[in-house]
C-alpha atoms as a PDB file:
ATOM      1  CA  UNK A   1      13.340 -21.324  15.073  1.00  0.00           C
ATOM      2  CA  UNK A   2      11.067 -20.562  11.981  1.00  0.00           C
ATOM      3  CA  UNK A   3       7.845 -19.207  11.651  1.00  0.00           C
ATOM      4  CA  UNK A   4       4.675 -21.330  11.684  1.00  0.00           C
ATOM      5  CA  UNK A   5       2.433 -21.488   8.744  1.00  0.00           C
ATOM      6  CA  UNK A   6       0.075 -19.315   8.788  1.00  0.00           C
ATOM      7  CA  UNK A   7      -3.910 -19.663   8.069  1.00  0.00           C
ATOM      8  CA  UNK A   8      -4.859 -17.221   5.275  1.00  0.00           C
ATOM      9  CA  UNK A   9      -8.314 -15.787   6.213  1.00  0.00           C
ATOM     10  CA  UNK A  10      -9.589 -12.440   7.101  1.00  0.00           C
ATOM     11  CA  UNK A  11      -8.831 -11.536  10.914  1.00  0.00           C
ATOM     12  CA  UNK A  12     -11.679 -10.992  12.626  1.00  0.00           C
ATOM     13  CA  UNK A  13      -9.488  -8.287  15.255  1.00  0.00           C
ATOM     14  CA  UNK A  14      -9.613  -4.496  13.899  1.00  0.00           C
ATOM     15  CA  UNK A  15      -6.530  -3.571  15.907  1.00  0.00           C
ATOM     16  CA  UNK A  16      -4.648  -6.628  14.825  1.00  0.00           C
ATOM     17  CA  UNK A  17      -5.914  -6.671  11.108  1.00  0.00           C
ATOM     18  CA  UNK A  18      -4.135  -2.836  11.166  1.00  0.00           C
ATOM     19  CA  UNK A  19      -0.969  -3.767  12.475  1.00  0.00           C
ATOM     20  CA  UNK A  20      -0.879  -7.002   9.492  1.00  0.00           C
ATOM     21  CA  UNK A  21      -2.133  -4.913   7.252  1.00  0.00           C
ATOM     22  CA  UNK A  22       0.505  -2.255   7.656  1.00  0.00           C
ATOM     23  CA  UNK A  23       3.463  -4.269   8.333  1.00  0.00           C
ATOM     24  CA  UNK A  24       2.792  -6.137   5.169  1.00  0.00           C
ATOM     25  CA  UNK A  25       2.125  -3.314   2.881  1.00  0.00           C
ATOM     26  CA  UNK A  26       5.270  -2.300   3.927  1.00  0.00           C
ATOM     27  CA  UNK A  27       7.001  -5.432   3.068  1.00  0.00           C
ATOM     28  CA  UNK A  28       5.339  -5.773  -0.442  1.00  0.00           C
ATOM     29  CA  UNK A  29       6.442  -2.177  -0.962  1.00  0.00           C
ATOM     30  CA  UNK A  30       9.841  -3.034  -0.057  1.00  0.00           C
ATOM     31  CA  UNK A  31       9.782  -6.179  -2.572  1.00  0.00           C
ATOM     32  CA  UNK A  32       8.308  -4.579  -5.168  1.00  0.00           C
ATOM     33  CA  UNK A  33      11.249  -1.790  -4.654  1.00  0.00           C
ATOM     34  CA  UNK A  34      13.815  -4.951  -4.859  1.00  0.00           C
ATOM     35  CA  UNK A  35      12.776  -6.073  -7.639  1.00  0.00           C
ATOM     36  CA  UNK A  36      12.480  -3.233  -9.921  1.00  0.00           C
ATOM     37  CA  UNK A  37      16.284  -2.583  -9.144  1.00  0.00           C
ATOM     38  CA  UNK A  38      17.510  -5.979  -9.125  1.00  0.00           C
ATOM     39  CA  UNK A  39      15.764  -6.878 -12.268  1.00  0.00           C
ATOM     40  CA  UNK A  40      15.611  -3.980 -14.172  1.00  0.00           C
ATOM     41  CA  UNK A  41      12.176  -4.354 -13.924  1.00  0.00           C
ATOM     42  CA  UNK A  42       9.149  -1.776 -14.514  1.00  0.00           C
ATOM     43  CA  UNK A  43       7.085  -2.016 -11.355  1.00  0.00           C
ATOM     44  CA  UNK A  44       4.029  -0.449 -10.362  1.00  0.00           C
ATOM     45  CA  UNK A  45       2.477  -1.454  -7.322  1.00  0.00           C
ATOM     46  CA  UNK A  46      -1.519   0.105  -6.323  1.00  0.00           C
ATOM     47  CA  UNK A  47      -2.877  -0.777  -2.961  1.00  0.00           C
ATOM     48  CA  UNK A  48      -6.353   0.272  -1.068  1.00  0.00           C
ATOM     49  CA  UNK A  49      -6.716  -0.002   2.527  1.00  0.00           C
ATOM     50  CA  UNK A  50     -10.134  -0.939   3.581  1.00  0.00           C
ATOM     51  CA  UNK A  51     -10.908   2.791   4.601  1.00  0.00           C
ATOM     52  CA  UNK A  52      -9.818   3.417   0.984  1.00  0.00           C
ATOM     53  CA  UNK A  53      -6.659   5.070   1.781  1.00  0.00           C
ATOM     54  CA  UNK A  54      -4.257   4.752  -0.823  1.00  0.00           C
ATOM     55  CA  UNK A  55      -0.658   3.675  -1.347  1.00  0.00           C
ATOM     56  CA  UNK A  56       1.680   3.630  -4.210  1.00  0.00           C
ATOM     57  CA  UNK A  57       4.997   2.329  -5.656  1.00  0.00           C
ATOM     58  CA  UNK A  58       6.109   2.793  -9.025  1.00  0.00           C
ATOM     59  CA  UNK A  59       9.878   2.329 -10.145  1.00  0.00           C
ATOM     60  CA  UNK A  60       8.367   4.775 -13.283  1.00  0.00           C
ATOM     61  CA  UNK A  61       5.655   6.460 -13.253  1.00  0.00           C
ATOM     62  CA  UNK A  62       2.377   4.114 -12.250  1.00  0.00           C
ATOM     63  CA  UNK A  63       0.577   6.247 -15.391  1.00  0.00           C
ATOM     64  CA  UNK A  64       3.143   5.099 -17.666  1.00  0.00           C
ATOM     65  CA  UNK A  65       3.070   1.870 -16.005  1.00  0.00           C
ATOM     66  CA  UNK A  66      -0.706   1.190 -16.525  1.00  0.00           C
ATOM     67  CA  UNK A  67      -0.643   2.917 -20.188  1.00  0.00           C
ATOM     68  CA  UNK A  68       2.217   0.192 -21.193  1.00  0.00           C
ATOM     69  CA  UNK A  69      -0.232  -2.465 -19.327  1.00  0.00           C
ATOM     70  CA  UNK A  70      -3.073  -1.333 -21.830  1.00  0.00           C
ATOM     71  CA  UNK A  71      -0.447  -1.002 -24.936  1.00  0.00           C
ATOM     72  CA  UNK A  72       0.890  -4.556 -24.226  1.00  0.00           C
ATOM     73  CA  UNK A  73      -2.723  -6.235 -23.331  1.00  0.00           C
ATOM     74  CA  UNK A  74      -4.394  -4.410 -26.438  1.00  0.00           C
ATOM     75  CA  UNK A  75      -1.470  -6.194 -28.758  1.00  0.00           C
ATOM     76  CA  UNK A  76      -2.141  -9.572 -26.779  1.00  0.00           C
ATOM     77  CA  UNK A  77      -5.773  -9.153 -27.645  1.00  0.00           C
ATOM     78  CA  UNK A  78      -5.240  -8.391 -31.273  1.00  0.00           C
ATOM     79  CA  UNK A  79      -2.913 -11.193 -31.527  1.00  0.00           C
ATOM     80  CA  UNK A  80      -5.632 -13.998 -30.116  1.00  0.00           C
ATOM     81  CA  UNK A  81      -7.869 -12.473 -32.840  1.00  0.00           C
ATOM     82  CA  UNK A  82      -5.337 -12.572 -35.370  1.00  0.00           C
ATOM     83  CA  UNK A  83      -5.139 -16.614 -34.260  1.00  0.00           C
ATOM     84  CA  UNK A  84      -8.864 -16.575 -34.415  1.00  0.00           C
ATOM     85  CA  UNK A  85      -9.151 -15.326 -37.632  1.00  0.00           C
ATOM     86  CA  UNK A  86      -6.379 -17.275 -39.521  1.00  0.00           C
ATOM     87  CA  UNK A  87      -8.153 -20.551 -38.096  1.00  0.00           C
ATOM     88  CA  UNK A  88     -11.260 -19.213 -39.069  1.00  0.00           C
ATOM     89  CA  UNK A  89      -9.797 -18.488 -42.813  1.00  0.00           C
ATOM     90  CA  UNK A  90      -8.024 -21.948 -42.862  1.00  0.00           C
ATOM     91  CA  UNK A  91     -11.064 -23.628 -42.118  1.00  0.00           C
ATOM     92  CA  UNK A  92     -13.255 -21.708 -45.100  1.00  0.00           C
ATOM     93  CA  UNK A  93     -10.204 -22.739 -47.532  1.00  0.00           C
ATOM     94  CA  UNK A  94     -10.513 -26.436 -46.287  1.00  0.00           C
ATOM     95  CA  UNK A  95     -14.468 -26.257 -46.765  1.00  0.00           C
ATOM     96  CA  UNK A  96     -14.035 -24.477 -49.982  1.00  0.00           C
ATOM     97  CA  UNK A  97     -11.896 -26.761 -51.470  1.00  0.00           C
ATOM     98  CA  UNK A  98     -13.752 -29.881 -50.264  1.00  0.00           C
ATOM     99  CA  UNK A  99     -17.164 -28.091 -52.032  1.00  0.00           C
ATOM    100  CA  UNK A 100     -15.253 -27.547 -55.306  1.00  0.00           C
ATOM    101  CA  UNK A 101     -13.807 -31.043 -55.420  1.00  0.00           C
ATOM    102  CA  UNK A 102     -17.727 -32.017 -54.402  1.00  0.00           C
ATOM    103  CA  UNK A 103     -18.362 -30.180 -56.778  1.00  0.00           C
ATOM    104  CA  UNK A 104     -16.491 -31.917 -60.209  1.00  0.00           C
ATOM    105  CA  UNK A 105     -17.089 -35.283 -58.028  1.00  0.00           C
ATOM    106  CA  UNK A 106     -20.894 -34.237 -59.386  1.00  0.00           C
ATOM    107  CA  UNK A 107     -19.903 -32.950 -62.552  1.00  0.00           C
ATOM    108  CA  UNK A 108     -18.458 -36.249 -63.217  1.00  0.00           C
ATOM    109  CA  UNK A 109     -21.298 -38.285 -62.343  1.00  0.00           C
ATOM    110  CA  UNK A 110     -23.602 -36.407 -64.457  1.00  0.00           C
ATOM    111  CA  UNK A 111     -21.291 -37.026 -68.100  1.00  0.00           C
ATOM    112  CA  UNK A 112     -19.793 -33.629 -67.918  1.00  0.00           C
ATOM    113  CA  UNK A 113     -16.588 -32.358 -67.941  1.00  0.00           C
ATOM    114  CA  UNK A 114     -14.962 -35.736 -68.842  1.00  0.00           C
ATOM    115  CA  UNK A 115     -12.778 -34.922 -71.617  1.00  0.00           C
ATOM    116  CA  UNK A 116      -9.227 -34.472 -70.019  1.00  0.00           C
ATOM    117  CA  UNK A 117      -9.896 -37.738 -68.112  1.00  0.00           C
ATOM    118  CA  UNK A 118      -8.035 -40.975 -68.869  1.00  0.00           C
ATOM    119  CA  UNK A 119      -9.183 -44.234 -69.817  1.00  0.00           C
ATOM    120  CA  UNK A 120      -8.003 -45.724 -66.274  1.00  0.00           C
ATOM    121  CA  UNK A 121     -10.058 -42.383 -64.572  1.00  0.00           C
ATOM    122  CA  UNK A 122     -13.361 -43.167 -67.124  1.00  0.00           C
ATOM    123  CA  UNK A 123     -13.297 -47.022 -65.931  1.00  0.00           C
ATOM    124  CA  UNK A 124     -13.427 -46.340 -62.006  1.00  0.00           C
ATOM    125  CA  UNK A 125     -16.112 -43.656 -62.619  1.00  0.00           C
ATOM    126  CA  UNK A 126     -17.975 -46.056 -64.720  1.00  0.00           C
ATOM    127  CA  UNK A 127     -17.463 -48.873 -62.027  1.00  0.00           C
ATOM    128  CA  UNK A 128     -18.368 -46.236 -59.335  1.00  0.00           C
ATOM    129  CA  UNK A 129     -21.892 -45.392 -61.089  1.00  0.00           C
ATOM    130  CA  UNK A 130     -22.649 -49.310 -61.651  1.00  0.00           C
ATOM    131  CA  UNK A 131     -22.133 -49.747 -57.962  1.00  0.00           C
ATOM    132  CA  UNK A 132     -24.655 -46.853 -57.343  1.00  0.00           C
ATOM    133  CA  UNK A 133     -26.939 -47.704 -60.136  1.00  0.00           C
ATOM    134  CA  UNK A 134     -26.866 -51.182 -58.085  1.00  0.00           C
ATOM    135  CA  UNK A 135     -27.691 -49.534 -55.025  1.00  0.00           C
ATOM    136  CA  UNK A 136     -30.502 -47.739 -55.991  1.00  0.00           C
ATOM    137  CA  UNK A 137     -32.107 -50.416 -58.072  1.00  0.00           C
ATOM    138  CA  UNK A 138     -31.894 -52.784 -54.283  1.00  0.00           C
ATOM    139  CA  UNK A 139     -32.989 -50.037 -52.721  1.00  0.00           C
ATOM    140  CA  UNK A 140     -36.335 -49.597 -55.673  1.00  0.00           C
ATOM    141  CA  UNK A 141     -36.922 -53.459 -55.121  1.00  0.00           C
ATOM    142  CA  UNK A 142     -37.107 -53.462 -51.451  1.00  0.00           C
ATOM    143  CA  UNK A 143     -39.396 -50.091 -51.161  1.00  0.00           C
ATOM    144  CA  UNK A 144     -41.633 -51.754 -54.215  1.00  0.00           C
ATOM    145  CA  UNK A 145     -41.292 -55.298 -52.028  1.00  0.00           C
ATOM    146  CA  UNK A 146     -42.892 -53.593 -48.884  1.00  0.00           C
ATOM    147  CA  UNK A 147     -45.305 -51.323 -51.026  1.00  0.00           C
ATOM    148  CA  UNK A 148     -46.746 -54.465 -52.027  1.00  0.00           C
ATOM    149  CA  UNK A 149     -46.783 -56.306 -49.167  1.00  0.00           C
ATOM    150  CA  UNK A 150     -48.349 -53.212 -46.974  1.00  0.00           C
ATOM    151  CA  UNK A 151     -51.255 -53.483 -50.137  1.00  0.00           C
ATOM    152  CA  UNK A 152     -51.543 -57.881 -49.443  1.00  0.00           C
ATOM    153  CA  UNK A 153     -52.435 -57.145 -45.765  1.00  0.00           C
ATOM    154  CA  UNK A 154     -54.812 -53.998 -46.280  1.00  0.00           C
ATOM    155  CA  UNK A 155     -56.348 -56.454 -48.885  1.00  0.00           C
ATOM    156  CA  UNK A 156     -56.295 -59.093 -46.409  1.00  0.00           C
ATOM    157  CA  UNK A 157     -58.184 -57.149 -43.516  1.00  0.00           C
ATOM    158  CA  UNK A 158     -60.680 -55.907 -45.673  1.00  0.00           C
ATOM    159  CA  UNK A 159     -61.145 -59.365 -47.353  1.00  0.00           C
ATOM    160  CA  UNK A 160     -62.201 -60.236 -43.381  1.00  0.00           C
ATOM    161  CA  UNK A 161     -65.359 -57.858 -43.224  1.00  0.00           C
END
């Protein structure tokens, strides 16, 4: 017959939480020992009782343990930077390219820096300013349009008194 599951919460029983607590230290100690010998593995194992006695497995030393723990962590640290950093320097290429591109895109539509473009390159930039000059002379018309139209009714209401 197995054993029934059991609820995971603090027992409320001094006597009883002693007797779980020590019969399961000892059987984490015990797996802890397993597996540093059947894996090879390093091992360190730090427990505190609740009247802050303490117990201890280590298949090396636990100070050579926790010194490879902070070796291993500080690497893992310096590697999420290193990630950080080369995302953070990709990004400022990407922007710095798209400003320097911006940048001759200006050039271009001021007349300058035209003379290693092609015929072919000269004819879209001239159809690209037409289509702005275009733009901007709608957009003049309209503003001018409602300028004057604002001035008709403030005529109009004064006109009234």
């Amino acid at each position: 017959m197995g054993r029934g599951k059991v609820e995971v919460k603090r027992i409320e029983s001094k006597i009883s939480r002693q007797v779980t607590f020590s019969k399961r230290k000892r059987g984490l100690l015990k797996k802890a020992y397993e597996l540093s010998v059947l894996c090879d593995a390093e091992v360190a194992l730090i427990i505190f009782s609740s009247s802050d006695k303490l117990y201890e497995f280590g298949s090396a030393t636990i100070d050579k343990t926790i010194e490879r723990y902070y070796r291993c962590k500080n690497i893992l640290d310096n590697n999420r930077l290193d990630k950080s950093t080369q995302s953070w320097c990709q990004d400022l290429i990407n922007l710095k390219s798209k400003y320097e591109s911006l940048l001759r895109t200006h050039r271009y539509l001021l007349g300058e820096d035209l003379e290693d473009k092609s015929v072919k390159e000269l004819q879209t930039l001239e159809r690209e300013l037409e289509g702005a000059l275009f733009a901007t002379r709608q957009r003049k018309t309209q503003v001018i349009t409602e300028e004057m139209e604002e001035l008709r009714r403030k005529a109009s209401v004064k006109s009234l008194y």
